[in-house]
PDB file of N, CA and C in Angstrom:
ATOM      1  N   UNK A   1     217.337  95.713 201.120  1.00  0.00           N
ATOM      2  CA  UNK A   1     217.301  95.125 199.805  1.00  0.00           C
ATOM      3  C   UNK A   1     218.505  94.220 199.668  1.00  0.00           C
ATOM      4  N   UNK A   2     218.646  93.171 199.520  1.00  0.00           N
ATOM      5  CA  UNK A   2     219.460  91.825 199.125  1.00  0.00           C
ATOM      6  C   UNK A   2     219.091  91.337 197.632  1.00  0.00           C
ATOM      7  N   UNK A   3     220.332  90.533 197.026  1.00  0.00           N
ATOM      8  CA  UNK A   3     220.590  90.206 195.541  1.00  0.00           C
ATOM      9  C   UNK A   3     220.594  88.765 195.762  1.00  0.00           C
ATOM     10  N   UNK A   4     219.651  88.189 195.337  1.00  0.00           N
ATOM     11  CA  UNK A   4     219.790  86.948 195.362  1.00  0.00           C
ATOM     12  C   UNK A   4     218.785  86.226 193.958  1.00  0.00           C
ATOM     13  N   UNK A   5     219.763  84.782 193.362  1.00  0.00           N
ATOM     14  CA  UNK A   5     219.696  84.530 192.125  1.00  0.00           C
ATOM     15  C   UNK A   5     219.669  85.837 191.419  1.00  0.00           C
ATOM     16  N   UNK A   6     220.294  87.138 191.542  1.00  0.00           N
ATOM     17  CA  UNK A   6     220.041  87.594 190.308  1.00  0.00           C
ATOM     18  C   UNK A   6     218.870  88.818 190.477  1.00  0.00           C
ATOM     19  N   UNK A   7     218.204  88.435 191.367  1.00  0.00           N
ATOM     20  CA  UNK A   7     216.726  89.091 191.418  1.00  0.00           C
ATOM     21  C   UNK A   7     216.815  90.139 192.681  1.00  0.00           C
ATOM     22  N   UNK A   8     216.584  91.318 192.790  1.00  0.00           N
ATOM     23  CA  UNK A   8     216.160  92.238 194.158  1.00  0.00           C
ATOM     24  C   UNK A   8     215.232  91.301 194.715  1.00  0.00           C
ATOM     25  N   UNK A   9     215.659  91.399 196.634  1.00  0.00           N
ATOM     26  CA  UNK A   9     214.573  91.111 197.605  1.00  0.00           C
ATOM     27  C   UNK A   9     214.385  92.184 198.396  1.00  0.00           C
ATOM     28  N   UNK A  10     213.568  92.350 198.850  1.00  0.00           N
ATOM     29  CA  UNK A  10     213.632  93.109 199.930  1.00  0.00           C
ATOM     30  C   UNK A  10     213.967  92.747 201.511  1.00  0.00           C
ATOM     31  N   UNK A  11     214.019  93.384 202.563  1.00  0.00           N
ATOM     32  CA  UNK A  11     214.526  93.004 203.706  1.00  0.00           C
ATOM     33  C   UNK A  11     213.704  93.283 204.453  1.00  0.00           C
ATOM     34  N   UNK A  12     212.478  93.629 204.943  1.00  0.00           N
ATOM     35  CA  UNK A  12     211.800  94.862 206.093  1.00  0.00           C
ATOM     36  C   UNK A  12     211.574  94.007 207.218  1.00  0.00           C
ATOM     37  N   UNK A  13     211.187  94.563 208.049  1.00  0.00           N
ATOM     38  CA  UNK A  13     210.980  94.188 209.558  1.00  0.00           C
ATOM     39  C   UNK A  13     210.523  93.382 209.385  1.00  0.00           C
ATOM     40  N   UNK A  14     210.184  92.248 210.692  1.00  0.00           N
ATOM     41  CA  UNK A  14     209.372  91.291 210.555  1.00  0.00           C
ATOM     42  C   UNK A  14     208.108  91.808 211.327  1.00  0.00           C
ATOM     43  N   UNK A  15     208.223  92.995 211.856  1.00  0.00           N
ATOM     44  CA  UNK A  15     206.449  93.786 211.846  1.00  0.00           C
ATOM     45  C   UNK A  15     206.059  94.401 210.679  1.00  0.00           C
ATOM     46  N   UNK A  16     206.607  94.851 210.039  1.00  0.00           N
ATOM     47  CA  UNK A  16     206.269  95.059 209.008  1.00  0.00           C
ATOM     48  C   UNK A  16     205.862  94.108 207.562  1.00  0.00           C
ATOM     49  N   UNK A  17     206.616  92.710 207.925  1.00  0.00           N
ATOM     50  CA  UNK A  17     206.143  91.910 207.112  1.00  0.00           C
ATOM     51  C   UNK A  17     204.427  91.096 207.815  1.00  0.00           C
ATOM     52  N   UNK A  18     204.564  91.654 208.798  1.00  0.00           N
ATOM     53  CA  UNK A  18     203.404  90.588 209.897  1.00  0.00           C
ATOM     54  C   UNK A  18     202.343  92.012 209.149  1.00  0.00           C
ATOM     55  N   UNK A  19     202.494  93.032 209.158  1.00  0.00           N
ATOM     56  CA  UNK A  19     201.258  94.126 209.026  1.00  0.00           C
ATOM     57  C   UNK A  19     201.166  93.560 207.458  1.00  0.00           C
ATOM     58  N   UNK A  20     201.859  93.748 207.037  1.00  0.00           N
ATOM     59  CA  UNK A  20     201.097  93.595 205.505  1.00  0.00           C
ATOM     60  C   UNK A  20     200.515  92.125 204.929  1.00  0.00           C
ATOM     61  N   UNK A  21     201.086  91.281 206.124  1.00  0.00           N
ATOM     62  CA  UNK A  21     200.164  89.960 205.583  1.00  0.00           C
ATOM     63  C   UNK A  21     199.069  89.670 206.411  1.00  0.00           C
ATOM     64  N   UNK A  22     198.736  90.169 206.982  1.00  0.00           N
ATOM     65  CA  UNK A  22     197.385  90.712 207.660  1.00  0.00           C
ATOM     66  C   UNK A  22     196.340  91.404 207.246  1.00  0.00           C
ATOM     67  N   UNK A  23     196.946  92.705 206.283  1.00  0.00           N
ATOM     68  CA  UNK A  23     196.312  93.589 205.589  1.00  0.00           C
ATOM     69  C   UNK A  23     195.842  92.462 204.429  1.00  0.00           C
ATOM     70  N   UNK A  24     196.436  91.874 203.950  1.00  0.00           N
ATOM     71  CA  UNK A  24     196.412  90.830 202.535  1.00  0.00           C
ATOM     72  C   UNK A  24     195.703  89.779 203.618  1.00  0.00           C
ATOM     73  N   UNK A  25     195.525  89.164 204.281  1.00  0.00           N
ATOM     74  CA  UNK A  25     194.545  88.577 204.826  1.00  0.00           C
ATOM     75  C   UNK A  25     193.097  89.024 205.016  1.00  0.00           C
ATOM     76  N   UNK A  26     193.228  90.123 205.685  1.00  0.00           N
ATOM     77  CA  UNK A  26     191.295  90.762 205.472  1.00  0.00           C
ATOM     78  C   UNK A  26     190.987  90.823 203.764  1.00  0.00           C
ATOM     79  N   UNK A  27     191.525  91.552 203.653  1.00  0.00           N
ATOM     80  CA  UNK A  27     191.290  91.764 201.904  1.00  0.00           C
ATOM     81  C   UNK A  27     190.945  90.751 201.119  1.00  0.00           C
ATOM     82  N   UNK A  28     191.752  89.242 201.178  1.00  0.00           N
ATOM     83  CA  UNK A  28     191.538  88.105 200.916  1.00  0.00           C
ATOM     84  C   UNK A  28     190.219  87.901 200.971  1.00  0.00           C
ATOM     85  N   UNK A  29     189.822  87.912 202.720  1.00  0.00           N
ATOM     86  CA  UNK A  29     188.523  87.532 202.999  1.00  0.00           C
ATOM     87  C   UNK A  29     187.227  88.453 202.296  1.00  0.00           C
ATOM     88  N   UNK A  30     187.832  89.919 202.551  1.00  0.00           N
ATOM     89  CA  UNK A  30     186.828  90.571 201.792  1.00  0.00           C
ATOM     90  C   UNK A  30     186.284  90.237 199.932  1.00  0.00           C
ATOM     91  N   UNK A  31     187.154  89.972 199.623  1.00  0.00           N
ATOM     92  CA  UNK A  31     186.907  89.298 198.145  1.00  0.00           C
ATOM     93  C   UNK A  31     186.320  88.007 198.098  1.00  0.00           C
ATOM     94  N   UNK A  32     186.680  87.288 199.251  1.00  0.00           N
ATOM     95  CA  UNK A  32     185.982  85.844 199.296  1.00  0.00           C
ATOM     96  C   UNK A  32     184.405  86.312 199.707  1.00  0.00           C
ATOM     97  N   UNK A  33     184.361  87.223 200.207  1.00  0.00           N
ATOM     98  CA  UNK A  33     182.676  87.640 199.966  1.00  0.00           C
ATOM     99  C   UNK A  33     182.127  88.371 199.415  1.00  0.00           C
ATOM    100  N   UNK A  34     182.803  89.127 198.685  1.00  0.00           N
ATOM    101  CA  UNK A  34     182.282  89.801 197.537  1.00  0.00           C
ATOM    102  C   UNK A  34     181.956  88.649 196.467  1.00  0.00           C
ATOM    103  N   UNK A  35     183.032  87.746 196.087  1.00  0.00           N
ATOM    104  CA  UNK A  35     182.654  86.561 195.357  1.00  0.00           C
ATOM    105  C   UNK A  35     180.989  85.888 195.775  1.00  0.00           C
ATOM    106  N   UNK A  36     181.065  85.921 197.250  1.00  0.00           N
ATOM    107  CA  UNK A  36     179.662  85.468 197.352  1.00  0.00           C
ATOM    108  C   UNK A  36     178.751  86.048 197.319  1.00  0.00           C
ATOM    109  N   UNK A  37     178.677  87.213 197.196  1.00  0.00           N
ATOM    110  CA  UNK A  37     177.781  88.317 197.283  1.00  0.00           C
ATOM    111  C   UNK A  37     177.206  88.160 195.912  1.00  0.00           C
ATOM    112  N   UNK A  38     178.217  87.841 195.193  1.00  0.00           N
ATOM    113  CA  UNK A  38     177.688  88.175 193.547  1.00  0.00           C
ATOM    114  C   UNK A  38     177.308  86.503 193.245  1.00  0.00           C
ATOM    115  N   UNK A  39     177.700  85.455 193.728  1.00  0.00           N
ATOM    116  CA  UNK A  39     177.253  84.063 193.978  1.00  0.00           C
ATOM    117  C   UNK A  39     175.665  84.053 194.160  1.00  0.00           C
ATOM    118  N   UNK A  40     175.396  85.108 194.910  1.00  0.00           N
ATOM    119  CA  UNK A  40     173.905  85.203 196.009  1.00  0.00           C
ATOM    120  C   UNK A  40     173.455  85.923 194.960  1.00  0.00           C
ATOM    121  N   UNK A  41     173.526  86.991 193.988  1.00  0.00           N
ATOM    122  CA  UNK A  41     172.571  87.515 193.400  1.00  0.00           C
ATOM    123  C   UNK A  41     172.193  88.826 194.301  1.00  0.00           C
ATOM    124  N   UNK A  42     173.522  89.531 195.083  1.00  0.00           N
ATOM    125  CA  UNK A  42     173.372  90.227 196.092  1.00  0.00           C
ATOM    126  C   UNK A  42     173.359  91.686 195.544  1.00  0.00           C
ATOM    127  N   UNK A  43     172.204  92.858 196.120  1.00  0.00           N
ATOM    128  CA  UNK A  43     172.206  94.015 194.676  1.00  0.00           C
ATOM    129  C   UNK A  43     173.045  94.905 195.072  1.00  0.00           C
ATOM    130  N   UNK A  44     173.720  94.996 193.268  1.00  0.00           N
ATOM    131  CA  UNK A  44     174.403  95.441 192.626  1.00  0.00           C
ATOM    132  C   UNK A  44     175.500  96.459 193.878  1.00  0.00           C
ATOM    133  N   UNK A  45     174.188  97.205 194.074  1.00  0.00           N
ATOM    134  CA  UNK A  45     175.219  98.745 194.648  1.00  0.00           C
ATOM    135  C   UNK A  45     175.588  98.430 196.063  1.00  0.00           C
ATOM    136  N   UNK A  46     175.437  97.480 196.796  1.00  0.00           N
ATOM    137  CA  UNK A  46     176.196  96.587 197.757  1.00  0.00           C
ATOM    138  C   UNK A  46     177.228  95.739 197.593  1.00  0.00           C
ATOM    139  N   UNK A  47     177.314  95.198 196.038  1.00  0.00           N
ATOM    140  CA  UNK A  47     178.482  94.579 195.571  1.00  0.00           C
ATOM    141  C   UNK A  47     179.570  95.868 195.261  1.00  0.00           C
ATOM    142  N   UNK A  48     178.923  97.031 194.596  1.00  0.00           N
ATOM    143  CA  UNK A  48     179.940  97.724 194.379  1.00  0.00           C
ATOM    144  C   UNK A  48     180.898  98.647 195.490  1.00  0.00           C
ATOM    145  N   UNK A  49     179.495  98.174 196.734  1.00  0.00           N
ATOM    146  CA  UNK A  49     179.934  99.011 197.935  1.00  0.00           C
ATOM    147  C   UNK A  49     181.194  98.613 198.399  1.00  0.00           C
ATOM    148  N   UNK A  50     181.370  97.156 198.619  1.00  0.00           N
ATOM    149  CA  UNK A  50     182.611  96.253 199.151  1.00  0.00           C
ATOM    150  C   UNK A  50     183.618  96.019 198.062  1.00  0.00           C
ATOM    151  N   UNK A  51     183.567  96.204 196.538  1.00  0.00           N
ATOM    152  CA  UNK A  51     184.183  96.357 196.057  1.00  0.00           C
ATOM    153  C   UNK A  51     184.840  97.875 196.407  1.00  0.00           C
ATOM    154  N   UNK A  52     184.480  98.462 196.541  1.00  0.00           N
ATOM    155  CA  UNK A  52     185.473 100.083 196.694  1.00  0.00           C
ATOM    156  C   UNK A  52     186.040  99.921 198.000  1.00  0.00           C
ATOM    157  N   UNK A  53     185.440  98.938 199.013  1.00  0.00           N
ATOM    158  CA  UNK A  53     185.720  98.618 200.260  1.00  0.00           C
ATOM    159  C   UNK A  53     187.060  98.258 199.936  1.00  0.00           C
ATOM    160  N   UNK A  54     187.589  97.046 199.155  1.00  0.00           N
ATOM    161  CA  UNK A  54     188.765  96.428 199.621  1.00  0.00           C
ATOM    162  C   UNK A  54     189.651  96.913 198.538  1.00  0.00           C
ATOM    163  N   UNK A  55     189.345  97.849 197.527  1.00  0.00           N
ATOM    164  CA  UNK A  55     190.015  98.721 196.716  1.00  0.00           C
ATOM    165  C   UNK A  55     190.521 100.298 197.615  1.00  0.00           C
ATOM    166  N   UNK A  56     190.177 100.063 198.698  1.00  0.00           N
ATOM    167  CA  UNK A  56     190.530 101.128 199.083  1.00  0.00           C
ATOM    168  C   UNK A  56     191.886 100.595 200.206  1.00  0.00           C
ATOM    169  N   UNK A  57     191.373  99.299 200.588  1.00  0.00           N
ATOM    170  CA  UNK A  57     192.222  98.829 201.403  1.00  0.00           C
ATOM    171  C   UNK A  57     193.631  97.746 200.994  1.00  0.00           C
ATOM    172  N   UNK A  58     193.339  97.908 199.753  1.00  0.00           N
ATOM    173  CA  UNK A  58     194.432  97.411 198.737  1.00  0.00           C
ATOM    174  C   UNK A  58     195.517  98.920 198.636  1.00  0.00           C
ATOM    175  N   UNK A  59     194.693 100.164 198.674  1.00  0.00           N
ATOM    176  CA  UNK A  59     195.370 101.286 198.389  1.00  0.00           C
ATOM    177  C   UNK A  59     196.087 101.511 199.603  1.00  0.00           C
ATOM    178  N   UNK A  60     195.364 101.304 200.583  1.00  0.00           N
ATOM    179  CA  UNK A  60     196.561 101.608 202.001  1.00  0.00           C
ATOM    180  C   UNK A  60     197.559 100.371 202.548  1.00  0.00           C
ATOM    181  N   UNK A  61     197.381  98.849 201.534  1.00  0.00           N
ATOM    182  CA  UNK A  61     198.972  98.571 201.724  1.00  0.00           C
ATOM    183  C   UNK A  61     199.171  98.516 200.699  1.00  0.00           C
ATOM    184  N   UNK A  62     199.235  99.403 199.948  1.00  0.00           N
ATOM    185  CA  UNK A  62     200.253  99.819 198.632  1.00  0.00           C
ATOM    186  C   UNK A  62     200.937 100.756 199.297  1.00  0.00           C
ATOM    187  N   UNK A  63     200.514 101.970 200.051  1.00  0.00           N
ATOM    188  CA  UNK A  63     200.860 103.144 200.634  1.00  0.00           C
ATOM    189  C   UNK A  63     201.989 102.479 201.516  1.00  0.00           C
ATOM    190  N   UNK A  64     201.678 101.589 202.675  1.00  0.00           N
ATOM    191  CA  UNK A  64     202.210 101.650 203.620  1.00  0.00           C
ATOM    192  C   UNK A  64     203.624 100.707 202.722  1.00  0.00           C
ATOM    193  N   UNK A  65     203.620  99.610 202.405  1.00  0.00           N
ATOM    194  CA  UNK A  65     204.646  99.476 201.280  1.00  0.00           C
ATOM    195  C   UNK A  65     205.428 100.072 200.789  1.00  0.00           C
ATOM    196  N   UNK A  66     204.678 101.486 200.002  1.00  0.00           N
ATOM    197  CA  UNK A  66     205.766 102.305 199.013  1.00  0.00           C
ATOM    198  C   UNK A  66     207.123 102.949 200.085  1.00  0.00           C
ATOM    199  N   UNK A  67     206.033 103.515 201.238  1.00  0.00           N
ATOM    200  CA  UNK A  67     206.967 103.904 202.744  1.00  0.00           C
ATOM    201  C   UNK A  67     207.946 102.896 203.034  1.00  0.00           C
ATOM    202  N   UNK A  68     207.561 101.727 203.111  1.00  0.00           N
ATOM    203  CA  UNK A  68     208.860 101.448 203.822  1.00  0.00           C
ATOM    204  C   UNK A  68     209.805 101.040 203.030  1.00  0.00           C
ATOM    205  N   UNK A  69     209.644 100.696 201.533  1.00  0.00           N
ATOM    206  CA  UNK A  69     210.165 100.762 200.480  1.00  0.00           C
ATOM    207  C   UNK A  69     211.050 101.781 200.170  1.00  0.00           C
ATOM    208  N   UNK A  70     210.395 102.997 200.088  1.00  0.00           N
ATOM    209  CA  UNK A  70     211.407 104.409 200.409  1.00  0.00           C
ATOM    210  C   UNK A  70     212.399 104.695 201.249  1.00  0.00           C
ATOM    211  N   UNK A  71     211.657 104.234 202.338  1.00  0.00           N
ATOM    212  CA  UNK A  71     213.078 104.556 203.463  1.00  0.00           C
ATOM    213  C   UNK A  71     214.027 103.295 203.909  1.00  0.00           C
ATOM    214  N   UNK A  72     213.712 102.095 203.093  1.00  0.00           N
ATOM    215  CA  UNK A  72     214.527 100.870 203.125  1.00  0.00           C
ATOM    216  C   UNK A  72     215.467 100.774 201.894  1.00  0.00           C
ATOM    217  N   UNK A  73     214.927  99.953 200.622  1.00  0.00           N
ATOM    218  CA  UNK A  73     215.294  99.371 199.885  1.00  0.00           C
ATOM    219  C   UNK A  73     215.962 100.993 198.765  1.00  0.00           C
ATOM    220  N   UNK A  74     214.944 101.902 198.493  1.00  0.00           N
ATOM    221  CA  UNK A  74     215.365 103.003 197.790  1.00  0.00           C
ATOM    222  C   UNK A  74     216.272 103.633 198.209  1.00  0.00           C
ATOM    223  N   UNK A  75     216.065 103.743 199.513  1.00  0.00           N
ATOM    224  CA  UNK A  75     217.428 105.007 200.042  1.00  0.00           C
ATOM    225  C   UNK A  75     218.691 103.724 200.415  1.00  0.00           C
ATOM    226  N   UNK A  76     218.711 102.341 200.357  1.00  0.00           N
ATOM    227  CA  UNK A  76     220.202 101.737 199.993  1.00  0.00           C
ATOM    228  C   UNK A  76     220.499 101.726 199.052  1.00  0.00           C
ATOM    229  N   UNK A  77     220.124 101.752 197.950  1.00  0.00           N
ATOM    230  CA  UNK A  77     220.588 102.213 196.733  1.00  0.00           C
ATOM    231  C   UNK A  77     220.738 103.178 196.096  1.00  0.00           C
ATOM    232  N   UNK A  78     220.350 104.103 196.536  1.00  0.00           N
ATOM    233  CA  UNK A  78     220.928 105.866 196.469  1.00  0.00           C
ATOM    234  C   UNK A  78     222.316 105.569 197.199  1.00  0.00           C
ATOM    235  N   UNK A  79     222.708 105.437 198.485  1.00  0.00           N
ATOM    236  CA  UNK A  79     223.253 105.302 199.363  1.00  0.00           C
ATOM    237  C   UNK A  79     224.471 104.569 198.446  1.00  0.00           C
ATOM    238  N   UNK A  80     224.485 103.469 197.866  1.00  0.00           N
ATOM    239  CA  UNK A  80     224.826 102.569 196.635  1.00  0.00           C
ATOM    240  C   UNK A  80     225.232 103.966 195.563  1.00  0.00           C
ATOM    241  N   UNK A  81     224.368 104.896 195.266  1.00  0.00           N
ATOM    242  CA  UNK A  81     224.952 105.478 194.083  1.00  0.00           C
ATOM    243  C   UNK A  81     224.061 104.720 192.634  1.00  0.00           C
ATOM    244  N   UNK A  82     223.179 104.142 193.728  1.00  0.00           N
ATOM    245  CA  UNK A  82     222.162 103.503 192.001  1.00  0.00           C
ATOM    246  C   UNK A  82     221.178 104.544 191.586  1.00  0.00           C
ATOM    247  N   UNK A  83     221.599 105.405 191.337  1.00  0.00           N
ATOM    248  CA  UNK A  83     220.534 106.284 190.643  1.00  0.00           C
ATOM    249  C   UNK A  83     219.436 105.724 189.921  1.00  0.00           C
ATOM    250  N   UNK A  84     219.629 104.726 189.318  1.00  0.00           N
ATOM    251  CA  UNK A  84     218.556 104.221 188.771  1.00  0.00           C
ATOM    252  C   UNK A  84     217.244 104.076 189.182  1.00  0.00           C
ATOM    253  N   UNK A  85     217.549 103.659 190.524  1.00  0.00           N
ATOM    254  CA  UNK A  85     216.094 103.631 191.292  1.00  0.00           C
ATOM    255  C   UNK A  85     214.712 104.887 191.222  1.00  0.00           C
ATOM    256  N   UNK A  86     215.665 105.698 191.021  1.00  0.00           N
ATOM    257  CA  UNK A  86     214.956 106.918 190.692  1.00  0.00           C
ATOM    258  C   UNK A  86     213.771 106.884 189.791  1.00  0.00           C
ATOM    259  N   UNK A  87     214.106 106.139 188.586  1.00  0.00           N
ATOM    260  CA  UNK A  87     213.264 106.144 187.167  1.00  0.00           C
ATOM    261  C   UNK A  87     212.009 104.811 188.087  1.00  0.00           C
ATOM    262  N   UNK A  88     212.553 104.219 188.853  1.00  0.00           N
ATOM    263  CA  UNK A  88     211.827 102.830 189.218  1.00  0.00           C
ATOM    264  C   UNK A  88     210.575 103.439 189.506  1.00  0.00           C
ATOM    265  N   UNK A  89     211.065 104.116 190.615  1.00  0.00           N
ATOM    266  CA  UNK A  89     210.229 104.659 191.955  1.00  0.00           C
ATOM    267  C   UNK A  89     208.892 105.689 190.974  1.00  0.00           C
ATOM    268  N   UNK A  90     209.549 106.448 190.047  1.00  0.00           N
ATOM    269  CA  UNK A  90     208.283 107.329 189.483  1.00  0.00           C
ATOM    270  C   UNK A  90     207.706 106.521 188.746  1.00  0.00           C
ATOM    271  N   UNK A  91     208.083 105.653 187.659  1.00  0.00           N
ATOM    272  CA  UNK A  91     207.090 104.341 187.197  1.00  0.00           C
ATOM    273  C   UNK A  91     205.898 103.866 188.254  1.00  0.00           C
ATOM    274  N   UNK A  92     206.669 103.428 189.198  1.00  0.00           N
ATOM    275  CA  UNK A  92     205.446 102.903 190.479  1.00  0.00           C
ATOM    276  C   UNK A  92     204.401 103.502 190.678  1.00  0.00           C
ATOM    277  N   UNK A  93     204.742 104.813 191.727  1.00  0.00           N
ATOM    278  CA  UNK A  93     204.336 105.673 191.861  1.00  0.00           C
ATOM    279  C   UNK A  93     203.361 106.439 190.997  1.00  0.00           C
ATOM    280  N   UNK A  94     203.535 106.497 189.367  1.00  0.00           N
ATOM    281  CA  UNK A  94     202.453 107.089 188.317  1.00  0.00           C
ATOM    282  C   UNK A  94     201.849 106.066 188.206  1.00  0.00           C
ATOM    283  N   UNK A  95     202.336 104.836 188.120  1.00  0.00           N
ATOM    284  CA  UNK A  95     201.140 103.927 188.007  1.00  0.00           C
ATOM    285  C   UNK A  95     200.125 103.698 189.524  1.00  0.00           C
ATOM    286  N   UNK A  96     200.785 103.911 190.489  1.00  0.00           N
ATOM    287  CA  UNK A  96     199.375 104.114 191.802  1.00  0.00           C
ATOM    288  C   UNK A  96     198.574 105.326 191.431  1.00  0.00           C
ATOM    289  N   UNK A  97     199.247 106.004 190.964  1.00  0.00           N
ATOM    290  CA  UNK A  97     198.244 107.638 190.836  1.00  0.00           C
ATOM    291  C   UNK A  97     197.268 107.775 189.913  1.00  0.00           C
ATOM    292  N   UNK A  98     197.476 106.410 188.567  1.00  0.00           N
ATOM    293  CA  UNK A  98     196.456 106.589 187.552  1.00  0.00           C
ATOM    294  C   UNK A  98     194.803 106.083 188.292  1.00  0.00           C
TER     295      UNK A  98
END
């Protein structure tokens, strides 16, 4: 985690930045055909099929994220003495769980 203008960045690997814009690449595509699916008049419970499809795969790079988030950016600022992060992290976190 780095401070720049003012704003938190994060720092993570550059495999780890290559996995998650990959993950955000299929997903992309998967929505670019779900868009067409519903373009086509394609039924219903096949649209909703690929919708849970890339809602699920939105959920595993949220997951893989929160991880390296945890053991990067959160635990330098514990490390820091920013307790604060604490309140961050369960905000996040309850909001993935709703």
């Amino acid at each position: 985690m780095t401070k720049e203008d003012g704003n938190l960045r994060s720092h993570h690997e550059e495999k780890t930045i290559q996995q998650l814009i990959a993950r955000m690449n299929r997903i992309e595509g998967q929505i670019r055909g779900i868009k067409g699916m519903i373009e086509r008049q394609v039924y219903c419970d096949d649209v909703l099929n690929q919708i849970s499809s890339a809602q699920s795969a939105l959920d595993g790079v949220s997951k893989l994220l929160l991880e390296k988030h945890m053991k990067s950016c959160v635990r330098e600022r514990l490390e820091a003495a920013d307790t604060a992060v604490v309140d961050e992290v369960l905000k996040t976190v309850f909001r993935m769980i709703r």
